[in-house]
N, C-alpha and C. Protein backbone atom coordinates (compact mmCIF):
# COMPACT_ATOMS: atom_id res chain seq x y z
N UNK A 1 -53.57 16.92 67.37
CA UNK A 1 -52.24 16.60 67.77
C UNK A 1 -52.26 15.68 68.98
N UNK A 2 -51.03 14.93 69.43
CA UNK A 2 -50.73 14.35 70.54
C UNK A 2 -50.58 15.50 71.68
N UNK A 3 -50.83 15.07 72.91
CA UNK A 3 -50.26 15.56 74.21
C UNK A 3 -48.76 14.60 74.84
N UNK A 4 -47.74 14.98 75.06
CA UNK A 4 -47.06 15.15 75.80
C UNK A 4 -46.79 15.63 76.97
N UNK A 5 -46.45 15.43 78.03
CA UNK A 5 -46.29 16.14 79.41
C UNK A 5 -45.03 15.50 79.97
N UNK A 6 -44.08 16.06 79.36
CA UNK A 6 -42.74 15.33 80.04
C UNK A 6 -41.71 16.50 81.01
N UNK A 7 -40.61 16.54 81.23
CA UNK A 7 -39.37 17.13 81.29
C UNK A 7 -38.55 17.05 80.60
N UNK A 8 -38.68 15.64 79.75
CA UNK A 8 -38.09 15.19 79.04
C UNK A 8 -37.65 15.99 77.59
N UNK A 9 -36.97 16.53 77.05
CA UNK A 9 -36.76 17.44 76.13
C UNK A 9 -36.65 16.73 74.75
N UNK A 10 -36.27 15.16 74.89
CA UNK A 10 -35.93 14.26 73.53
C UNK A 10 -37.06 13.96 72.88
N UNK A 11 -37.74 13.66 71.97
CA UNK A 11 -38.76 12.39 71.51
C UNK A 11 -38.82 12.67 70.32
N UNK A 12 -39.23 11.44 69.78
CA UNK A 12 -39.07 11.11 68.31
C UNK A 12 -40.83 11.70 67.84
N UNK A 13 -40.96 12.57 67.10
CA UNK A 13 -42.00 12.89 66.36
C UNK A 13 -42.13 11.73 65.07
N UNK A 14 -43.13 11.92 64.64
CA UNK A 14 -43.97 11.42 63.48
C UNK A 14 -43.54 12.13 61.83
N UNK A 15 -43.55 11.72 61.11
CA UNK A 15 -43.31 12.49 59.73
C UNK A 15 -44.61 12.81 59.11
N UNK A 16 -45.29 13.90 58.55
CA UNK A 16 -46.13 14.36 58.31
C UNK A 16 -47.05 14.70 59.02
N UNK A 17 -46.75 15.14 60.61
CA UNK A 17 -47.49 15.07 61.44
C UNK A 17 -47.40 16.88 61.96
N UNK A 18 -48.55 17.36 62.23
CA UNK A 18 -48.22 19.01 63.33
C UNK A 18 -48.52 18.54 64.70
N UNK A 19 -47.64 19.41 65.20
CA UNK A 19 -47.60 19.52 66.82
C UNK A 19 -47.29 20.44 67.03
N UNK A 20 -48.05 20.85 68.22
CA UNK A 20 -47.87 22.27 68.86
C UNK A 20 -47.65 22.08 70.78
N UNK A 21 -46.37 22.75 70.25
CA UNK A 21 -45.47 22.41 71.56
C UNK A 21 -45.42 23.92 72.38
N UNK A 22 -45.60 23.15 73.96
CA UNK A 22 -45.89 24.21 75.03
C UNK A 22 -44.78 23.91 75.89
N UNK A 23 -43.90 25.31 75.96
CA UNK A 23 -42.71 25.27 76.84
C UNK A 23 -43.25 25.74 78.01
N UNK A 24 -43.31 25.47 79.21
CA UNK A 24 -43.49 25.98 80.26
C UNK A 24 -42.10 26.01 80.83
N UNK A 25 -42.03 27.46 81.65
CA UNK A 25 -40.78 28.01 82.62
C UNK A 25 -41.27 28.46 83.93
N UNK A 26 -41.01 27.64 84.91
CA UNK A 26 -41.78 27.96 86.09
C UNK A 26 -40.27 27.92 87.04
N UNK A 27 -40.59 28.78 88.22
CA UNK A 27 -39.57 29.05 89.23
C UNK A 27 -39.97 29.00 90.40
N UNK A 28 -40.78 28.24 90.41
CA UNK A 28 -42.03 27.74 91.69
C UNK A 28 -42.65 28.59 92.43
N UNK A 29 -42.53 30.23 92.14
CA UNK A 29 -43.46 31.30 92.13
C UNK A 29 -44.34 31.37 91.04
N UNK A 30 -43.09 31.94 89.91
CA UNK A 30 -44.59 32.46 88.67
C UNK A 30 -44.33 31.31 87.88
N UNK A 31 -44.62 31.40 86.83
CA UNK A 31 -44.29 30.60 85.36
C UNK A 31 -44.95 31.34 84.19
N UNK A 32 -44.53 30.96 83.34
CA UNK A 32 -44.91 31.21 81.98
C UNK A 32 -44.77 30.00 80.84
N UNK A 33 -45.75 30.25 79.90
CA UNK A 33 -45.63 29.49 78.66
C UNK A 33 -46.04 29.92 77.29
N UNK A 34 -45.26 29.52 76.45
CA UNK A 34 -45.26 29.70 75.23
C UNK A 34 -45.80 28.29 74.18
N UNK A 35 -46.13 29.00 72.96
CA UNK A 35 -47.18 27.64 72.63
C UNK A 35 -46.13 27.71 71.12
N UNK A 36 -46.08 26.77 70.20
CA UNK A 36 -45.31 27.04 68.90
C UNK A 36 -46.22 25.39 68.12
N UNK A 37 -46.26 26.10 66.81
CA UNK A 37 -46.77 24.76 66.12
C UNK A 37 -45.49 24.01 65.47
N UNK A 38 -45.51 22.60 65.47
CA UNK A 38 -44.05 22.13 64.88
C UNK A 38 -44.57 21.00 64.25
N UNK A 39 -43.97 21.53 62.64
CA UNK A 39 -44.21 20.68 61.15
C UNK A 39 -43.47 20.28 61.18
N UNK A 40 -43.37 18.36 61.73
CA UNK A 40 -43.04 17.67 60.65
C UNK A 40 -43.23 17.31 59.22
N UNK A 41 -42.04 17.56 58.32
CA UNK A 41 -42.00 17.39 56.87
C UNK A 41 -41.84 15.85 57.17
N UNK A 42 -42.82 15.35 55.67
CA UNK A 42 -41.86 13.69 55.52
C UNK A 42 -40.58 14.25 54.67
N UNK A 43 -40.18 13.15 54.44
CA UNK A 43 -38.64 13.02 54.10
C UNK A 43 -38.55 13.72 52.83
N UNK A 44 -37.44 14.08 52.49
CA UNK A 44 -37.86 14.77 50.88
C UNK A 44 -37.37 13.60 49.59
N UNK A 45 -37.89 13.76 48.54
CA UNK A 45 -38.07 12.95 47.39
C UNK A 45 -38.53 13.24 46.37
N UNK A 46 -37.76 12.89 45.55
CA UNK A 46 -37.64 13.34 44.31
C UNK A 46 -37.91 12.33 42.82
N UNK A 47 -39.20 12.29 41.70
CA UNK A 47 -38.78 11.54 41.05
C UNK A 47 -38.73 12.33 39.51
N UNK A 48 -38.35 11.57 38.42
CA UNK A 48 -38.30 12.34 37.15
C UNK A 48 -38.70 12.21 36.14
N UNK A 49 -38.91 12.65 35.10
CA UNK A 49 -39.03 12.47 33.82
C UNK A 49 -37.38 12.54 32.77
N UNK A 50 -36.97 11.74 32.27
CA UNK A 50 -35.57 11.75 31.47
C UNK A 50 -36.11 11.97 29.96
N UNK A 51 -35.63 12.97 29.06
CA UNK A 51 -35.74 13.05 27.89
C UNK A 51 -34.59 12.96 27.17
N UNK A 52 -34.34 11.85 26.39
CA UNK A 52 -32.98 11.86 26.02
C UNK A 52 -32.69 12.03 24.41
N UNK A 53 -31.66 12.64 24.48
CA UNK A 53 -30.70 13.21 23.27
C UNK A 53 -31.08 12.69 22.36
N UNK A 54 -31.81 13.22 20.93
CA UNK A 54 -32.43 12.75 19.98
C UNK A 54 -31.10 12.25 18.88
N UNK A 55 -30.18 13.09 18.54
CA UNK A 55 -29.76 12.86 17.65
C UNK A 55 -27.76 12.92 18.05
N UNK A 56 -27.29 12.37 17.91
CA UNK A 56 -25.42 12.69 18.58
C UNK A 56 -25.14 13.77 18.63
N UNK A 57 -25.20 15.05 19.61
CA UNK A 57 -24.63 16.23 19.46
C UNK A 57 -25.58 17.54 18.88
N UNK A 58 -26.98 16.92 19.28
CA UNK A 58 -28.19 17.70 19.12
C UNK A 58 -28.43 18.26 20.35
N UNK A 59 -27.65 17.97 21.57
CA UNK A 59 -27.93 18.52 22.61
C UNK A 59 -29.81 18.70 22.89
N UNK A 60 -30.33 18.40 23.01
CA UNK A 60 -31.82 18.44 23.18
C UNK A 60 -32.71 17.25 24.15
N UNK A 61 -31.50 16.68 25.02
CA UNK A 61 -32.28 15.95 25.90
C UNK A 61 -32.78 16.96 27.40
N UNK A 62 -33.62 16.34 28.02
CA UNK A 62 -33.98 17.15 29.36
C UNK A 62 -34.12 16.13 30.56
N UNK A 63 -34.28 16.95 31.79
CA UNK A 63 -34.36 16.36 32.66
C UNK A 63 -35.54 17.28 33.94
N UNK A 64 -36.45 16.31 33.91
CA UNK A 64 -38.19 17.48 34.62
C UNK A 64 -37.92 16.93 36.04
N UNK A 65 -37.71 17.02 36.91
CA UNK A 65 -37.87 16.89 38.28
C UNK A 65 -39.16 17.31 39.22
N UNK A 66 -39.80 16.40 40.05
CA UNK A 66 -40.47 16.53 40.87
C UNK A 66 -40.26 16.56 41.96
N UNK A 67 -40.15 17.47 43.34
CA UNK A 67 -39.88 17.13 44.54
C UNK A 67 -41.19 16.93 45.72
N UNK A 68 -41.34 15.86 46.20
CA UNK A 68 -42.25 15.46 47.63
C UNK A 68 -41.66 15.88 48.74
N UNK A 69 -42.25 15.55 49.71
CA UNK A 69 -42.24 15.70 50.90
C UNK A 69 -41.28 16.96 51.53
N UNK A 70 -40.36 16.95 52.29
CA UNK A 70 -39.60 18.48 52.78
C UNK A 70 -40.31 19.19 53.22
N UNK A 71 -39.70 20.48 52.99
CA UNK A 71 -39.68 21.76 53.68
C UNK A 71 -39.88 22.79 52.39
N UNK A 72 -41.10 23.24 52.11
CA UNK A 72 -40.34 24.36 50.47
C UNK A 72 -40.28 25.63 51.46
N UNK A 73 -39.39 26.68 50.83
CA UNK A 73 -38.78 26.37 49.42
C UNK A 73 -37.32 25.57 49.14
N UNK A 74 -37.48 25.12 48.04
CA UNK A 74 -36.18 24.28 47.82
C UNK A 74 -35.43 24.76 46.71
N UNK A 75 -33.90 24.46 47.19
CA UNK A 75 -33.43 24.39 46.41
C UNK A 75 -32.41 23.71 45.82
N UNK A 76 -31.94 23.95 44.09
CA UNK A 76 -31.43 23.26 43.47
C UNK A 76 -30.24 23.66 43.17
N UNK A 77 -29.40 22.35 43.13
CA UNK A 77 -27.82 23.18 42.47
C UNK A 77 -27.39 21.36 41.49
N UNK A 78 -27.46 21.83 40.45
CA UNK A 78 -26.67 20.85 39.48
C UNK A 78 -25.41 20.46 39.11
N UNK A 79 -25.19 19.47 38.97
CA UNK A 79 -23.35 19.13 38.70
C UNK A 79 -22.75 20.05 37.44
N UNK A 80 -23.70 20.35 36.56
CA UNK A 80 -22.82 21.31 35.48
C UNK A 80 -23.46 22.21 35.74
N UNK A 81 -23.77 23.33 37.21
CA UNK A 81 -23.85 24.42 37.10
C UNK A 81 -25.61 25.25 37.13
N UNK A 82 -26.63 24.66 36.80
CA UNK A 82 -27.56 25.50 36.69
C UNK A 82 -28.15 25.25 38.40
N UNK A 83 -29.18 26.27 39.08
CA UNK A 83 -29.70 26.29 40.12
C UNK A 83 -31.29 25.70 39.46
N UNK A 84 -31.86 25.51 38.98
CA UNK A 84 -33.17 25.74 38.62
C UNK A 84 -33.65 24.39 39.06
N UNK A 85 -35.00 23.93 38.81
CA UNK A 85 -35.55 22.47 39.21
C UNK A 85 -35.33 21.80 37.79
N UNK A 86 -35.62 22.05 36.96
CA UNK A 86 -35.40 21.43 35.67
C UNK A 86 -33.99 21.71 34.70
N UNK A 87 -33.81 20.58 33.81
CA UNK A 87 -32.63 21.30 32.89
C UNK A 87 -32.99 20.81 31.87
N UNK A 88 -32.56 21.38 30.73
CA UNK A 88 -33.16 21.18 29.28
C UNK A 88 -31.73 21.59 28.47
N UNK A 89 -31.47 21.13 27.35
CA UNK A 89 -30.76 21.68 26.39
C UNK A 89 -29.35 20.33 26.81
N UNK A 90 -29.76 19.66 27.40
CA UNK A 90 -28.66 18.27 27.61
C UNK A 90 -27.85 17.60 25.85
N UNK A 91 -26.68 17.36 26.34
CA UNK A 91 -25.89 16.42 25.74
C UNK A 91 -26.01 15.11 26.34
N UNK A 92 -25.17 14.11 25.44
CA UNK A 92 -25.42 12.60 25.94
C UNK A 92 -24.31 12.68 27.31
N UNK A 93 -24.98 12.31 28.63
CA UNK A 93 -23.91 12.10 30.17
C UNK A 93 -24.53 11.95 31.01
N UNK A 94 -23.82 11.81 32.18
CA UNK A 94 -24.18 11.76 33.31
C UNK A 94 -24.75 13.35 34.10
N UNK A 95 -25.59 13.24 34.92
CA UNK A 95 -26.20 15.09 35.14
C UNK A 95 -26.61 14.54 36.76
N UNK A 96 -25.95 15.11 37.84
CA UNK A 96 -26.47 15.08 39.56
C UNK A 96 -26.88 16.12 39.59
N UNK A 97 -28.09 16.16 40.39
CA UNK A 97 -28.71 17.19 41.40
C UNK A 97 -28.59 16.61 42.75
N UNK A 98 -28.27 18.28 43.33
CA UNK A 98 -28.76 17.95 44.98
C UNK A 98 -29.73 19.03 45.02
N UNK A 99 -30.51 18.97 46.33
CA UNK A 99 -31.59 19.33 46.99
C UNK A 99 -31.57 19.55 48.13
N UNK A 100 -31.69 20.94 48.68
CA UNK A 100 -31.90 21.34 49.86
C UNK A 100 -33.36 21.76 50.32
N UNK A 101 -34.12 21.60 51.36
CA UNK A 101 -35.06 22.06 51.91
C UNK A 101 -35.24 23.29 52.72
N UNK A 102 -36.14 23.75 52.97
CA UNK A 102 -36.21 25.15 53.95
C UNK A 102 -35.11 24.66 55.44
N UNK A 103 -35.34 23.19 55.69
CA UNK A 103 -35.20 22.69 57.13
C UNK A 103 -33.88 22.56 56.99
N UNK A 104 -33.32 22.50 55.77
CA UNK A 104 -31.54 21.70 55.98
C UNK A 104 -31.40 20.33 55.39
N UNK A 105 -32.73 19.83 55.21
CA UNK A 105 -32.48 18.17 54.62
C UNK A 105 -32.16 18.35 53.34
N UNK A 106 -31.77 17.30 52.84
CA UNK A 106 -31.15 17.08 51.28
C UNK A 106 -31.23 15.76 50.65
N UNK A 107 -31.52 15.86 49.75
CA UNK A 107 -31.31 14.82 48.67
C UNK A 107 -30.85 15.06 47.26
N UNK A 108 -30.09 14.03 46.47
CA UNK A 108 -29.28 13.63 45.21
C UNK A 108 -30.27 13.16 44.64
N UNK A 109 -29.81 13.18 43.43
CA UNK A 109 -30.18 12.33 42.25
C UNK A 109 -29.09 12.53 40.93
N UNK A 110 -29.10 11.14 40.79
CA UNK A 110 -28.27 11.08 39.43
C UNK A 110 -28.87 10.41 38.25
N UNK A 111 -28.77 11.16 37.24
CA UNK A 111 -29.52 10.73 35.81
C UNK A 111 -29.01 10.36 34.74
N UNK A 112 -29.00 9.44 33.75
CA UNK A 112 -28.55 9.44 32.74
C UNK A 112 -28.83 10.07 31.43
N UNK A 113 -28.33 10.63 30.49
CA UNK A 113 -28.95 11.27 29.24
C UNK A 113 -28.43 9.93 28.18
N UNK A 114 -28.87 9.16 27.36
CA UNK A 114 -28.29 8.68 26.13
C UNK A 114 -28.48 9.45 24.93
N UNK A 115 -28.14 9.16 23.86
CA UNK A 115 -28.60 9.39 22.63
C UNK A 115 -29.09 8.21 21.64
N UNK A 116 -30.51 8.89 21.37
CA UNK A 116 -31.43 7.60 20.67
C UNK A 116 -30.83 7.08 19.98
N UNK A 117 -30.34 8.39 18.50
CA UNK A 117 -30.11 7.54 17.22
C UNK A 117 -28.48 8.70 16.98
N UNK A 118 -28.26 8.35 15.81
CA UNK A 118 -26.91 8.39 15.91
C UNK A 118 -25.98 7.83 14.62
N UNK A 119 -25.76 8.59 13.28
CA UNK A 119 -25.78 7.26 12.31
C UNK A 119 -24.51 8.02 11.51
N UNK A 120 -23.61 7.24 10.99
CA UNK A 120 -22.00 7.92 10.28
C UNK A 120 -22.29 7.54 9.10
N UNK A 121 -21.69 8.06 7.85
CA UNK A 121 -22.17 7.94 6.19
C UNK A 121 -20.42 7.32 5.69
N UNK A 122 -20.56 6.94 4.72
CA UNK A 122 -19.49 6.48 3.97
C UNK A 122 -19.98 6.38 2.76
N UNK A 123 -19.17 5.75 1.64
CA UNK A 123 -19.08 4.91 -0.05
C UNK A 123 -18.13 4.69 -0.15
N UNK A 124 -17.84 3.60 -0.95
CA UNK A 124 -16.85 3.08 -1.83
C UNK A 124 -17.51 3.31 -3.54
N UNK A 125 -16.13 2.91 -4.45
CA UNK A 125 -16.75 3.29 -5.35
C UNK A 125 -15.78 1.89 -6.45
N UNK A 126 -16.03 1.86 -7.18
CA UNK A 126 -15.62 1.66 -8.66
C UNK A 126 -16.06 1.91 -9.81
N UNK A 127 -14.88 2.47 -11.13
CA UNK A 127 -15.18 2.98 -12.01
C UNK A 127 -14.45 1.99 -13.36
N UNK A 128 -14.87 2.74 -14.37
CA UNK A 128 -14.81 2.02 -15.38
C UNK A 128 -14.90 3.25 -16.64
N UNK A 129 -13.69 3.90 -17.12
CA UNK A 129 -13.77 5.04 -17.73
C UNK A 129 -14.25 6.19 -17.35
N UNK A 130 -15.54 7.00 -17.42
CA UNK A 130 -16.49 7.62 -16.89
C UNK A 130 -17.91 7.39 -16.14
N UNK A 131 -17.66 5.77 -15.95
CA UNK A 131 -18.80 5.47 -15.39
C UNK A 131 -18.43 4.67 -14.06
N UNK A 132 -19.35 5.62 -13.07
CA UNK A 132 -18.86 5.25 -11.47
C UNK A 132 -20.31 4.09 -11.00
N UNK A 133 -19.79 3.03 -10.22
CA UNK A 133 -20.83 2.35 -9.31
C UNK A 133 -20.31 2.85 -7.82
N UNK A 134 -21.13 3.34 -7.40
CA UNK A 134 -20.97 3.41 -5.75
C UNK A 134 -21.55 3.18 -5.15
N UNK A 135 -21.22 2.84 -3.58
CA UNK A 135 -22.09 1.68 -2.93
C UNK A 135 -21.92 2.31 -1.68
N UNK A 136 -22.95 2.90 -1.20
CA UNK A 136 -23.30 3.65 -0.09
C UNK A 136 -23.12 2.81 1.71
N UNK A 137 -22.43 2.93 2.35
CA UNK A 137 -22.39 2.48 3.68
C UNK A 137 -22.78 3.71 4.78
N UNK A 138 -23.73 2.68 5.64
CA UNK A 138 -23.70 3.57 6.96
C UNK A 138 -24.09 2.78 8.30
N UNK A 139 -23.69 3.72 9.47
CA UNK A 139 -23.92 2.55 10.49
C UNK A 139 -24.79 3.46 11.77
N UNK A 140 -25.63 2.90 12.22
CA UNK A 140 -26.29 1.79 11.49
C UNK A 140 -27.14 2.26 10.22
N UNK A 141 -27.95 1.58 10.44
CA UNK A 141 -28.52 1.44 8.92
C UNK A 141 -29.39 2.77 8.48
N UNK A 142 -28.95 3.42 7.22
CA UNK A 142 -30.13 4.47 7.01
C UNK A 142 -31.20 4.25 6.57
N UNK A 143 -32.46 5.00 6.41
CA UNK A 143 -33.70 4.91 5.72
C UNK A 143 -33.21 5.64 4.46
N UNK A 144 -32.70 6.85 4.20
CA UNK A 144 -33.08 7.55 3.36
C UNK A 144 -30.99 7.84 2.49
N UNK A 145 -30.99 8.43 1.73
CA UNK A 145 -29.62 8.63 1.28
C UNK A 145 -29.58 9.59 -0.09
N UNK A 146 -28.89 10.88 0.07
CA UNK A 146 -29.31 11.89 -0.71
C UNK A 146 -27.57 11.60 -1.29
N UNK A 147 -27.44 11.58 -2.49
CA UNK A 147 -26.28 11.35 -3.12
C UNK A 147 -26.18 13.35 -3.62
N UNK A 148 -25.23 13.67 -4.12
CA UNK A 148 -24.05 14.68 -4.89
C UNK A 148 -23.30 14.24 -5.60
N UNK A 149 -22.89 13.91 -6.77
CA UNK A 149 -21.93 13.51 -6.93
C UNK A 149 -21.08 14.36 -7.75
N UNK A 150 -21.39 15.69 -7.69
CA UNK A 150 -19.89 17.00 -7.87
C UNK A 150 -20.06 17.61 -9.35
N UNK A 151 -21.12 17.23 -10.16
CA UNK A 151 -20.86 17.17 -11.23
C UNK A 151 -22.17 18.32 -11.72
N UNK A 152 -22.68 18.80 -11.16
CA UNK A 152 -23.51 19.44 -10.94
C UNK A 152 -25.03 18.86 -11.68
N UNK A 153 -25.08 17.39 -11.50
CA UNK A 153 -26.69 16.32 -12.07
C UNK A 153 -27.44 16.40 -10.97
N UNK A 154 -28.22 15.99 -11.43
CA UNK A 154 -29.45 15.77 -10.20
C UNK A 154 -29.23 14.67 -9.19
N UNK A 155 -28.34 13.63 -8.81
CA UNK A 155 -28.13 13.22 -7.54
C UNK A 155 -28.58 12.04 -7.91
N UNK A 156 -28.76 11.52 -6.85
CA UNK A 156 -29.45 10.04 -6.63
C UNK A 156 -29.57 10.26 -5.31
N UNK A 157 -31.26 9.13 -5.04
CA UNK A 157 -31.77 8.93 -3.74
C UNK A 157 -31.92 7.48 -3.08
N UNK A 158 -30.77 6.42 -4.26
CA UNK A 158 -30.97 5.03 -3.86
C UNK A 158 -29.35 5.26 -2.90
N UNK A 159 -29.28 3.78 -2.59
CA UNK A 159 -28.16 3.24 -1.37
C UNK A 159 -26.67 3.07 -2.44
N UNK A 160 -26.88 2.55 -3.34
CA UNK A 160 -25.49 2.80 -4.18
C UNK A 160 -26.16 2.38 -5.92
N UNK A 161 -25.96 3.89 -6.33
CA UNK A 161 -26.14 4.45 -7.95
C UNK A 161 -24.92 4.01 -8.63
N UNK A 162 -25.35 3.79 -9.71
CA UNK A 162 -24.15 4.00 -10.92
C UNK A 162 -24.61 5.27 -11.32
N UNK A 163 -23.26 6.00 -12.06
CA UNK A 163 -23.20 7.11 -12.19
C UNK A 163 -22.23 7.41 -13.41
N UNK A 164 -22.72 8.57 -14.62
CA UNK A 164 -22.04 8.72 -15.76
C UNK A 164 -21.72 10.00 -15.72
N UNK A 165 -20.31 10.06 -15.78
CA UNK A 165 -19.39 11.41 -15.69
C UNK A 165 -19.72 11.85 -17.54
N UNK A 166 -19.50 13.30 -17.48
CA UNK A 166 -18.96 13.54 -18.93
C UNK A 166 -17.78 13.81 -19.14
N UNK A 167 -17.00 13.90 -18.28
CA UNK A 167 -15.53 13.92 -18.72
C UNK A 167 -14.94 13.32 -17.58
N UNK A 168 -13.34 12.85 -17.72
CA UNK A 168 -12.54 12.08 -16.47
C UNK A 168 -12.81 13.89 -15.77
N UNK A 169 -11.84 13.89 -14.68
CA UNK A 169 -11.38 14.83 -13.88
C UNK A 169 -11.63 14.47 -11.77
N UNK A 170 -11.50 15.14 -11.70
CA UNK A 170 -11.54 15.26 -10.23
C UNK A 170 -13.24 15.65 -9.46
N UNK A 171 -13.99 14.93 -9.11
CA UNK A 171 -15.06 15.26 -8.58
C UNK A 171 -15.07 14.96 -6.81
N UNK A 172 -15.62 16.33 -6.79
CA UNK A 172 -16.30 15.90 -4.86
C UNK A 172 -17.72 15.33 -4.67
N UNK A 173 -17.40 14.29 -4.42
CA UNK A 173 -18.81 13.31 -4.41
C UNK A 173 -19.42 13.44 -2.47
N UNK A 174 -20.58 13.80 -2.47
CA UNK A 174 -21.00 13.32 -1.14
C UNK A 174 -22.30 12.49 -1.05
N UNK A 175 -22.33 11.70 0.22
CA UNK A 175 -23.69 11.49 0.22
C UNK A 175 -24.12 12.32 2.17
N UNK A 176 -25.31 11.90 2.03
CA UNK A 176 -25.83 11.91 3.12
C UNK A 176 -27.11 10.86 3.56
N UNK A 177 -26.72 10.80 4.69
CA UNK A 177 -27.91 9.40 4.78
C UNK A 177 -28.61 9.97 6.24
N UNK A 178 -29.85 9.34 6.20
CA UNK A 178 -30.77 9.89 7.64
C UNK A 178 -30.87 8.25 8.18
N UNK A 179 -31.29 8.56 9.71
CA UNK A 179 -31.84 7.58 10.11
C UNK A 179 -33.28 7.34 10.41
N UNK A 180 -33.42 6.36 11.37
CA UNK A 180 -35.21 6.43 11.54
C UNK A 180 -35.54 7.30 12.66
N UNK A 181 -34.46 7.95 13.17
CA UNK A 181 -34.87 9.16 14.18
C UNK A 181 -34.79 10.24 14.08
N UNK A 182 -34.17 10.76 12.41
CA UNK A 182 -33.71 11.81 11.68
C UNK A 182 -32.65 12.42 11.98
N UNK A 183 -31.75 11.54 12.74
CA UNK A 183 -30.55 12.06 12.99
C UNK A 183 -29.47 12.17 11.37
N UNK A 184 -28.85 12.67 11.11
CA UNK A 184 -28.08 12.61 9.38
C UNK A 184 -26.62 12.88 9.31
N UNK A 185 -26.26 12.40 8.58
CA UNK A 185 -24.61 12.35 8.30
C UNK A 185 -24.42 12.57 6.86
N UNK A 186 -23.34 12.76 6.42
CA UNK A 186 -22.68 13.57 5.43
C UNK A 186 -21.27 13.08 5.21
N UNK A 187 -20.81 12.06 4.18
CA UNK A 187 -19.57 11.97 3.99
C UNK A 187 -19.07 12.86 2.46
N UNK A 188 -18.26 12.96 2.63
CA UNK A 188 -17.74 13.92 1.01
C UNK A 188 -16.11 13.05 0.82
N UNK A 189 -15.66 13.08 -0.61
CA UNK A 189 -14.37 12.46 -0.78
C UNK A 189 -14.31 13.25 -2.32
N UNK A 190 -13.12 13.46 -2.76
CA UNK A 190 -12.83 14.06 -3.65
C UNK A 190 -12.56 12.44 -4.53
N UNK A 191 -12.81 12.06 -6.12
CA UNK A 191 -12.64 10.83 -6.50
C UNK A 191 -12.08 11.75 -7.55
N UNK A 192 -11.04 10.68 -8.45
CA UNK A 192 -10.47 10.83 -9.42
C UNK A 192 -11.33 9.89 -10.87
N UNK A 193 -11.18 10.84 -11.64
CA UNK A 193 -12.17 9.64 -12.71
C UNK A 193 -11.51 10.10 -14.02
C-alpha cells in the first residue's frame, strides 16, 4: 500500500487498489490508533450474452449477464420483475436491469430481444367443378408446406396442388407452412366446391 500522513481527511484513492488506513486520536497526553483495511472496488460493469426469440411468441429468448468490478454481493432487480442475474423464457422487447453493489454503486443495462424468424400462411384457390388449384402464400418465404384439404386424402406437401374433390360441398381446407428457423403457421378457410 501507499503511506499517507496527513490531517487532511479528503483524498482521492485508486480503483482496485487496498489501503489500510490508521486513524490516530491524540489529546497531546495519550493517543490511540486504529488500523482498518480499505478496498477499493473498480467501477462495476456489466457485459452479456443476448439470446433471441426463435420463433414469434415462442417466448424462448434469454439474457446471461456478467458483472466486473464492484463490491459482491450484488444485486439484481429487472424491469419486468425478476431479482436474479440472468433471465430466460423472454418474448420479443425491450428488458433493463439495474445493479447494486455491496458499496451502494449501481449500474443499468438495457437489452434488446428480437425474433429470428416469424412466418404467416395463406392460399387462394380456383376451381373448376370438383377440381381445386391452390396456390399456397406465405411471408416470408416457407421451406416446407403441409396441405389438408378437409376431405379426409392424404394432403399435399408442394406450394400450390391441384386437388380432386369427390363430390361439390363445403370443405375446411388448411395448410401449414414452416420456415428455415422452424417457426410454422397454419391458415384454414372453409371453401365451397
Amino acid at each position: 500500500g501507499q503511506n499517507y500522513a496527513s490531517t487532511d481527511t479528503t483524498w482521492v484513492p485508486t480503483a482496485g487498489s487496498v489501503y489500510v488506513i490508521r486513524v490516530v486520536a491524540t489529546d497531546g497526553v495519550c493517543s490511540d490508533s486504529m488500523d482498518a483495511d480499505a478496498i477499493v472496488a473498480d467501477s462495476l460493469k456489466l457485459s452479456s450474452i443476448v439470446t433471441d426469440d426463435s420463433c414469434a411468441g415462442d417466448m424462448d429468448g434469454s439474457i446471461d449477464i456478467s458483472t466486473s468490478g464492484g463490491q459482491a454481493p450484488f444485486q439484481y432487480v429487472w424491469s419486468h420483475g425478476p431479482t436474479s442475474e440472468d433471465v430466460s423464457g423472454l418474448d420479443t422487447g425491450s428488458y433493463v436491469v439495474g445493479i447494486m453493489d455491496e458499496a451502494g454503486c449501481m449500474a443499468t443495462g438495457t437489452f434488446s430481444i428480437t425474433t429470428l424468424g416469424g412466418i404467416t400462411a395463406s392460399f387462394t384457390y380456383t376451381s373448376s367443378d370438383t377440381i381445386v388449384a391452390f396456390s399456397g402464400i406465405s411471408s416470408p418465404g416457407a421451406v416446407s408446406w403441409a396441405w389438408d384439404f378437409g376431405d379426409n386424402s392424404a394432403g399435399s406437401s408442394v406450394q400450390s396442388p391441384t386437388h380432386t374433390y369427390a363430390d361439390s360441398g363445403f370443405y375446411g381446407v388448411c395448410v401449414g407452412v414452416t420456415d428455415e428457423f422452424g417457426c410454422t403457421d397454419t391458415f384454414c378457410e372453409n371453401i365451397e366446391i
